[in-house]
PDB file of N, CA and C in Angstrom:
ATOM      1  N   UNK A   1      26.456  11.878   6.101  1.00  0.00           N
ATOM      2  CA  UNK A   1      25.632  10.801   5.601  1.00  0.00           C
ATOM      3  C   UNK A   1      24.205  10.988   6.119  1.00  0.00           C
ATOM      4  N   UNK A   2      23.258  10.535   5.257  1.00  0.00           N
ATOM      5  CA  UNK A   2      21.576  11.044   5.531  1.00  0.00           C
ATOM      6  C   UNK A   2      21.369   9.643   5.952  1.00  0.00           C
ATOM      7  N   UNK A   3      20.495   9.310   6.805  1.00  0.00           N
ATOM      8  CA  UNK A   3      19.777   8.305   7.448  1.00  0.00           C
ATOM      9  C   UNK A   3      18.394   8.171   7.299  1.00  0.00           C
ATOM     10  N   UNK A   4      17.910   7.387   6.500  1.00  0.00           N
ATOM     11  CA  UNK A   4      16.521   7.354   5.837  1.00  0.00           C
ATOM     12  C   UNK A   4      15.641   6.419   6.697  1.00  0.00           C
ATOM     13  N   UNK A   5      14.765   6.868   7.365  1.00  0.00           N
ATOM     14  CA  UNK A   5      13.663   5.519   7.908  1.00  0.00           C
ATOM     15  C   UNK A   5      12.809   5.445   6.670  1.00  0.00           C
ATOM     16  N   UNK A   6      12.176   4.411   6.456  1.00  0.00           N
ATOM     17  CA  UNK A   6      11.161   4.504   5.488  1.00  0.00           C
ATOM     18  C   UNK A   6      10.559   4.224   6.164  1.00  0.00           C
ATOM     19  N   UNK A   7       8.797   3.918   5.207  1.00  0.00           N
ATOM     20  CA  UNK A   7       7.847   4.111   5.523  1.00  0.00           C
ATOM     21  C   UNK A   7       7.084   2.352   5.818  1.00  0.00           C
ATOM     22  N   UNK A   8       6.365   1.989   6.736  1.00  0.00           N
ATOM     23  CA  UNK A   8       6.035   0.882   7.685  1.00  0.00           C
ATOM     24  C   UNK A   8       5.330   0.121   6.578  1.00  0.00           C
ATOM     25  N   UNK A   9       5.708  -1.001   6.501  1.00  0.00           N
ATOM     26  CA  UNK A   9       5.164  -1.636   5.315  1.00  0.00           C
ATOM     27  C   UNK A   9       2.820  -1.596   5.761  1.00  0.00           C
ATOM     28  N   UNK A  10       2.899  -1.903   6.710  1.00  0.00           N
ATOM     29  CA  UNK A  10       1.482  -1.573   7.208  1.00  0.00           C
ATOM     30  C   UNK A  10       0.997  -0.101   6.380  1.00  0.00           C
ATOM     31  N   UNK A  11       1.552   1.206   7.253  1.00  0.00           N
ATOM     32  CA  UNK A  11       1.163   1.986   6.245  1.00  0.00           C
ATOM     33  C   UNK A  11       1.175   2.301   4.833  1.00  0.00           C
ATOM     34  N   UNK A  12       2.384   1.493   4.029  1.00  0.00           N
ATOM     35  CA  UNK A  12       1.496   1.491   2.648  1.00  0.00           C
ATOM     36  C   UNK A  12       0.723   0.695   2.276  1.00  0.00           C
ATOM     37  N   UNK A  13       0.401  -0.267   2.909  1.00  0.00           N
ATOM     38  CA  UNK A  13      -0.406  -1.492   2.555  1.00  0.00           C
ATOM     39  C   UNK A  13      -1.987   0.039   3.094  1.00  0.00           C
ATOM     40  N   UNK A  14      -1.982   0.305   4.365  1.00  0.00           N
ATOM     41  CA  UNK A  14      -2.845   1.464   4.047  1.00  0.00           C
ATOM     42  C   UNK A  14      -2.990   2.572   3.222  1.00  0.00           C
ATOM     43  N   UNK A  15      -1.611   2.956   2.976  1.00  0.00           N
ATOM     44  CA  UNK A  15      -1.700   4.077   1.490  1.00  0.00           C
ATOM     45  C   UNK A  15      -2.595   3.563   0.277  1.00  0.00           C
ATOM     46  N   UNK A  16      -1.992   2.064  -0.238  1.00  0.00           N
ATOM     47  CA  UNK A  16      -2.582   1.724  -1.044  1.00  0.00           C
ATOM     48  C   UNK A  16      -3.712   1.201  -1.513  1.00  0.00           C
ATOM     49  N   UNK A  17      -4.398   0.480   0.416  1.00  0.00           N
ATOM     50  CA  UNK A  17      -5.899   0.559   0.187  1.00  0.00           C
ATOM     51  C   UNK A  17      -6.432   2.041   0.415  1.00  0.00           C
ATOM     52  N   UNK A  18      -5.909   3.298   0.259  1.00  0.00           N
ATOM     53  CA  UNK A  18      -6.757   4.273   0.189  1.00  0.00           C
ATOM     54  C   UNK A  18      -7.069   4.230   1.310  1.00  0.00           C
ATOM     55  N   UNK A  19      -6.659   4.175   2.610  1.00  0.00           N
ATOM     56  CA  UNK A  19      -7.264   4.341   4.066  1.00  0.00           C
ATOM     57  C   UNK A  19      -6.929   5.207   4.838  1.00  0.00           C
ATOM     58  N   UNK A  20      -5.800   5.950   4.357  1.00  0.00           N
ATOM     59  CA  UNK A  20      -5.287   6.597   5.513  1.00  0.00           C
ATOM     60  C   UNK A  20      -5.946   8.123   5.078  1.00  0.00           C
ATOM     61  N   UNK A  21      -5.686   9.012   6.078  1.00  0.00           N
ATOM     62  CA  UNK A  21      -6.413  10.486   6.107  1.00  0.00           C
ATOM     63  C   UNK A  21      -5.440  11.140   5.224  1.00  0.00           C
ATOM     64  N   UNK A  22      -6.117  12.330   4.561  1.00  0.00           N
ATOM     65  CA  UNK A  22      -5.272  13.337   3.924  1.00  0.00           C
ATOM     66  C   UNK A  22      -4.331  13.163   4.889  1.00  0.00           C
ATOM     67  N   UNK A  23      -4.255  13.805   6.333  1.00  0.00           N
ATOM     68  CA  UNK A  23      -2.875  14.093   7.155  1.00  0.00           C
ATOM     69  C   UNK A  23      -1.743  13.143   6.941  1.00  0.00           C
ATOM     70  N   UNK A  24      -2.812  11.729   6.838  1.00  0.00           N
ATOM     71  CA  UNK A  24      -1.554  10.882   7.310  1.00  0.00           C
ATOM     72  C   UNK A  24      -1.161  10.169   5.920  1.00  0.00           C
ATOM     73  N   UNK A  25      -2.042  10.579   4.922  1.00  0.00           N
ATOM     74  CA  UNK A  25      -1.140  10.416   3.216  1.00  0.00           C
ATOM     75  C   UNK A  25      -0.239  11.460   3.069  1.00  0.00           C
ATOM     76  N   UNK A  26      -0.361  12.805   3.512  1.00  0.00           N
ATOM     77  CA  UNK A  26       1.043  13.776   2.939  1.00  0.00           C
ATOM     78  C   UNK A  26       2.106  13.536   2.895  1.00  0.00           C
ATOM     79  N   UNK A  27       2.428  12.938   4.349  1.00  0.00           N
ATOM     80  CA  UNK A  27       4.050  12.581   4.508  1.00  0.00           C
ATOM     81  C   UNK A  27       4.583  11.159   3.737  1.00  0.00           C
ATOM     82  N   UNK A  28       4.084  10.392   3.961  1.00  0.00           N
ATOM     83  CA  UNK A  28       3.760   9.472   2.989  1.00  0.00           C
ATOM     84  C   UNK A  28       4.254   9.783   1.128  1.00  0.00           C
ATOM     85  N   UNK A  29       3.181  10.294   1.126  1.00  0.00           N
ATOM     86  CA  UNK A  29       3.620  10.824  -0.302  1.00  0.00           C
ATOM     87  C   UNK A  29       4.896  11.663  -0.937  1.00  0.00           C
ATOM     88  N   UNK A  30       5.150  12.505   0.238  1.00  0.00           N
ATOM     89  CA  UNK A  30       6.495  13.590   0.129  1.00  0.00           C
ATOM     90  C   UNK A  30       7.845  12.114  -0.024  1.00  0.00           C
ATOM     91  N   UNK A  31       7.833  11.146   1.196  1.00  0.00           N
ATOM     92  CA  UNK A  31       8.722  10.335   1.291  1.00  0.00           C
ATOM     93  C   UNK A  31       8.807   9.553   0.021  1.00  0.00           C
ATOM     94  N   UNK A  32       7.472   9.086  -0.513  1.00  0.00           N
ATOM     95  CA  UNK A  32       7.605   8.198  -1.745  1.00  0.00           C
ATOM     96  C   UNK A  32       8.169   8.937  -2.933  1.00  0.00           C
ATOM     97  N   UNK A  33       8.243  10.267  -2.890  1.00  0.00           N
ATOM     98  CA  UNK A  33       8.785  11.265  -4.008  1.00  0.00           C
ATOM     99  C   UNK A  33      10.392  10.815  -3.620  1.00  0.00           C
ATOM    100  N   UNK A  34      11.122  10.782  -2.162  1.00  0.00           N
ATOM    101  CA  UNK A  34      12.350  10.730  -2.704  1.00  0.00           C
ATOM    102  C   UNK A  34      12.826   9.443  -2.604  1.00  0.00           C
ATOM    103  N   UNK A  35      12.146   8.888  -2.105  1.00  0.00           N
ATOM    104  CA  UNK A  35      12.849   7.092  -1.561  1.00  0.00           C
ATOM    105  C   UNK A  35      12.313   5.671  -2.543  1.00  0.00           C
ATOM    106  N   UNK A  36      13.218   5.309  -3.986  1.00  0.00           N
ATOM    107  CA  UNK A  36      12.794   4.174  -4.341  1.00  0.00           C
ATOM    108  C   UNK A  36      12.498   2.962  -3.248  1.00  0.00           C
ATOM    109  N   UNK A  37      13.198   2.964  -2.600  1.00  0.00           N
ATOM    110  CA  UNK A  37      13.038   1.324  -1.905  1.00  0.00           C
ATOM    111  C   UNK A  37      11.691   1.806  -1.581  1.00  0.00           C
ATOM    112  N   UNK A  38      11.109   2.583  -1.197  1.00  0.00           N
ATOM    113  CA  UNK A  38       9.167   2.542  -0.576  1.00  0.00           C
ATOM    114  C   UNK A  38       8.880   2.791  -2.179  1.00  0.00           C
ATOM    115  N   UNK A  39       9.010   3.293  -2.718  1.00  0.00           N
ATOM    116  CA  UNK A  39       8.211   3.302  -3.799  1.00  0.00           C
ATOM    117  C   UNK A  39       8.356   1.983  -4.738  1.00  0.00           C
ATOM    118  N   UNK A  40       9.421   1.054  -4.520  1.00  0.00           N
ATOM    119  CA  UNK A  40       9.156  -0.442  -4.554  1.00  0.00           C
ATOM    120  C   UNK A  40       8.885  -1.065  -3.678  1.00  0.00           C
ATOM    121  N   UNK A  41       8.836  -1.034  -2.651  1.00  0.00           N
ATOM    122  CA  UNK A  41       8.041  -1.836  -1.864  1.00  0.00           C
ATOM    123  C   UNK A  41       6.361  -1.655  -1.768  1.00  0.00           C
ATOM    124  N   UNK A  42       6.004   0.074  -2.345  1.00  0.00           N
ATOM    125  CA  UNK A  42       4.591   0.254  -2.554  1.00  0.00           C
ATOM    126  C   UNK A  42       3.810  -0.906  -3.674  1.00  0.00           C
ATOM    127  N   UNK A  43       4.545  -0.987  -4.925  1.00  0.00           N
ATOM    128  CA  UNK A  43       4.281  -1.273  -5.886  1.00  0.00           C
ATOM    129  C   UNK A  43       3.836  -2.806  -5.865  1.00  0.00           C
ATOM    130  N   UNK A  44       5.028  -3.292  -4.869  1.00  0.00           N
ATOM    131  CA  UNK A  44       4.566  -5.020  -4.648  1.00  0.00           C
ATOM    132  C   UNK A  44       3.407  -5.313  -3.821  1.00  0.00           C
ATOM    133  N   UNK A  45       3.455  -4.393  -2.499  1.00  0.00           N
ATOM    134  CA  UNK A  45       2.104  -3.818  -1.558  1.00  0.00           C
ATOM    135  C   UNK A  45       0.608  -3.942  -2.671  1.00  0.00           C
ATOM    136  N   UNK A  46       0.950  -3.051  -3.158  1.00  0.00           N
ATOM    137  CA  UNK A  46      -0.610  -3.146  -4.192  1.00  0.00           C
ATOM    138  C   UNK A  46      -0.873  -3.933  -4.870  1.00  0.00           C
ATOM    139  N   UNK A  47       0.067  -5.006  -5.900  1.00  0.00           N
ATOM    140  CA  UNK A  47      -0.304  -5.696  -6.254  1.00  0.00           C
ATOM    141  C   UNK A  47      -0.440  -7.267  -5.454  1.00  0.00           C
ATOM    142  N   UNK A  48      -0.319  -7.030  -4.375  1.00  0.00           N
ATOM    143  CA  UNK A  48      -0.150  -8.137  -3.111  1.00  0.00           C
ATOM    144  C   UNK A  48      -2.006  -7.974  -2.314  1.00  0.00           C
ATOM    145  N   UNK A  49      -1.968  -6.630  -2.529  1.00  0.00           N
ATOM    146  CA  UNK A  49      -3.855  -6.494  -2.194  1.00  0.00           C
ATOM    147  C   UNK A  49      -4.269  -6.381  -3.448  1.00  0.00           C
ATOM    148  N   UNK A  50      -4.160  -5.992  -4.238  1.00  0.00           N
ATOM    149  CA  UNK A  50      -5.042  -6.486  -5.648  1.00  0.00           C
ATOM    150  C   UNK A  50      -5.134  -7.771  -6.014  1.00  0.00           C
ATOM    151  N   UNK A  51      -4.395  -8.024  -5.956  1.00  0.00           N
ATOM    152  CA  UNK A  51      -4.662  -9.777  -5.928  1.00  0.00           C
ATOM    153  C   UNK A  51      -5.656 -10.839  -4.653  1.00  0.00           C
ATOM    154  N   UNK A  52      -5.059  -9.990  -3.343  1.00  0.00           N
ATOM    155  CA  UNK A  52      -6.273 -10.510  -2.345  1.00  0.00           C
ATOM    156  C   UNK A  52      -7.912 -10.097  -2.655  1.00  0.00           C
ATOM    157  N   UNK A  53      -7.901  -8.525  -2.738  1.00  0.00           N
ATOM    158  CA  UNK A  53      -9.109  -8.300  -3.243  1.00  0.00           C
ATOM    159  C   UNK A  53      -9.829  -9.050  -3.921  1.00  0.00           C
ATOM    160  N   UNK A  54      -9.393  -9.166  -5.362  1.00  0.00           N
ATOM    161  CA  UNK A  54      -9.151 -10.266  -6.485  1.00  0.00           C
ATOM    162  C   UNK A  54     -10.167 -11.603  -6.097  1.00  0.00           C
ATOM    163  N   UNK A  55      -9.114 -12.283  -5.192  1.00  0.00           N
ATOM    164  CA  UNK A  55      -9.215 -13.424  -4.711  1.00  0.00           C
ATOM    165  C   UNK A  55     -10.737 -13.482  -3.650  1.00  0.00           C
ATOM    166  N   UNK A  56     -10.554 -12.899  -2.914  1.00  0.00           N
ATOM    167  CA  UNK A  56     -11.790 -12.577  -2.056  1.00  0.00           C
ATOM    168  C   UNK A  56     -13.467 -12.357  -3.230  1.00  0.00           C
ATOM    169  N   UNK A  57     -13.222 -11.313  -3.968  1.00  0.00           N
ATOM    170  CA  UNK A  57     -14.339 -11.341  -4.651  1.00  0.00           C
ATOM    171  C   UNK A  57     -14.500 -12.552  -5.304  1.00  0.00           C
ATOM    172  N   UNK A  58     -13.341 -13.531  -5.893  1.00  0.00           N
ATOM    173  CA  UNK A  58     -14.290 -14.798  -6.194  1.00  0.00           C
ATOM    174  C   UNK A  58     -14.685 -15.539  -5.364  1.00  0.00           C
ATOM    175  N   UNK A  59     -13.952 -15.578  -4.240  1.00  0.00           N
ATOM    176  CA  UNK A  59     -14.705 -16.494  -2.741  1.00  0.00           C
ATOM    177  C   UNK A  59     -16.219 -15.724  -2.990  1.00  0.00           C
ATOM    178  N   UNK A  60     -16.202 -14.718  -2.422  1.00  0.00           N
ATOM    179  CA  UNK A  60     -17.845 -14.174  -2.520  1.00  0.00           C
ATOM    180  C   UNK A  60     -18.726 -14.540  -4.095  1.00  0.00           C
ATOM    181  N   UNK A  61     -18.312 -14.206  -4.603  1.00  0.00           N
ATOM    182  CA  UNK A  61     -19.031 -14.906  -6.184  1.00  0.00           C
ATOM    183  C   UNK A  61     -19.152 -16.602  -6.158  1.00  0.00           C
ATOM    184  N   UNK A  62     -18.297 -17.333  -5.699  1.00  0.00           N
ATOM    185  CA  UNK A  62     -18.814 -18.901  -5.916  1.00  0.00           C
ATOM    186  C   UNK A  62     -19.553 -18.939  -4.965  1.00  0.00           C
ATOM    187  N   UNK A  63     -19.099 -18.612  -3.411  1.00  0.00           N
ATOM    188  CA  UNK A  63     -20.610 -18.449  -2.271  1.00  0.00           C
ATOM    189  C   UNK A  63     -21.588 -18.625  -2.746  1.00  0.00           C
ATOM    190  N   UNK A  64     -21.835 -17.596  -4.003  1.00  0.00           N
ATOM    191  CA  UNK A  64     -23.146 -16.977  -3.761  1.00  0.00           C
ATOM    192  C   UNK A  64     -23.671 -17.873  -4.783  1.00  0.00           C
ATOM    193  N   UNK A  65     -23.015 -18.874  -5.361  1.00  0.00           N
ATOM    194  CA  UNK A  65     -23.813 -19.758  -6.598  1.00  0.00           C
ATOM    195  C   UNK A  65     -24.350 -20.870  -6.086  1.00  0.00           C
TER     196      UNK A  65
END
């Protein structure tokens, strides 16, 4: 039987803001090739900061009116 750690919900929340270094996206990426559960848990990750992003830029846009 194979024993899978996945990957730290922190670091894809960094995968998916684009933060982490080439080094520390490779492995990352190799793992998301074989493991659905991170590659669903990525998917909710991004749209969980796209939506903050989102949200934040209209805080800054009514600010600024």
């Amino acid at each position: 039987m194979e024993i899978v750690q996945h990957v730290a919900e922190d670091t894809l929340e960094q995968y998916s803001m684009q933060t982490l270094s080439e080094a520390e996206a490779e492995p990352v990426e190799k793992h998301l090739l074989m493991c659905r559960y991170c590659r669903d848990q990525l998917v909710n990750i991004t749209a969980f900061v796209t939506a903050m992003l989102g949200a934040a830029a209209k805080i800054r846009e009514d600010e600024q009116v």
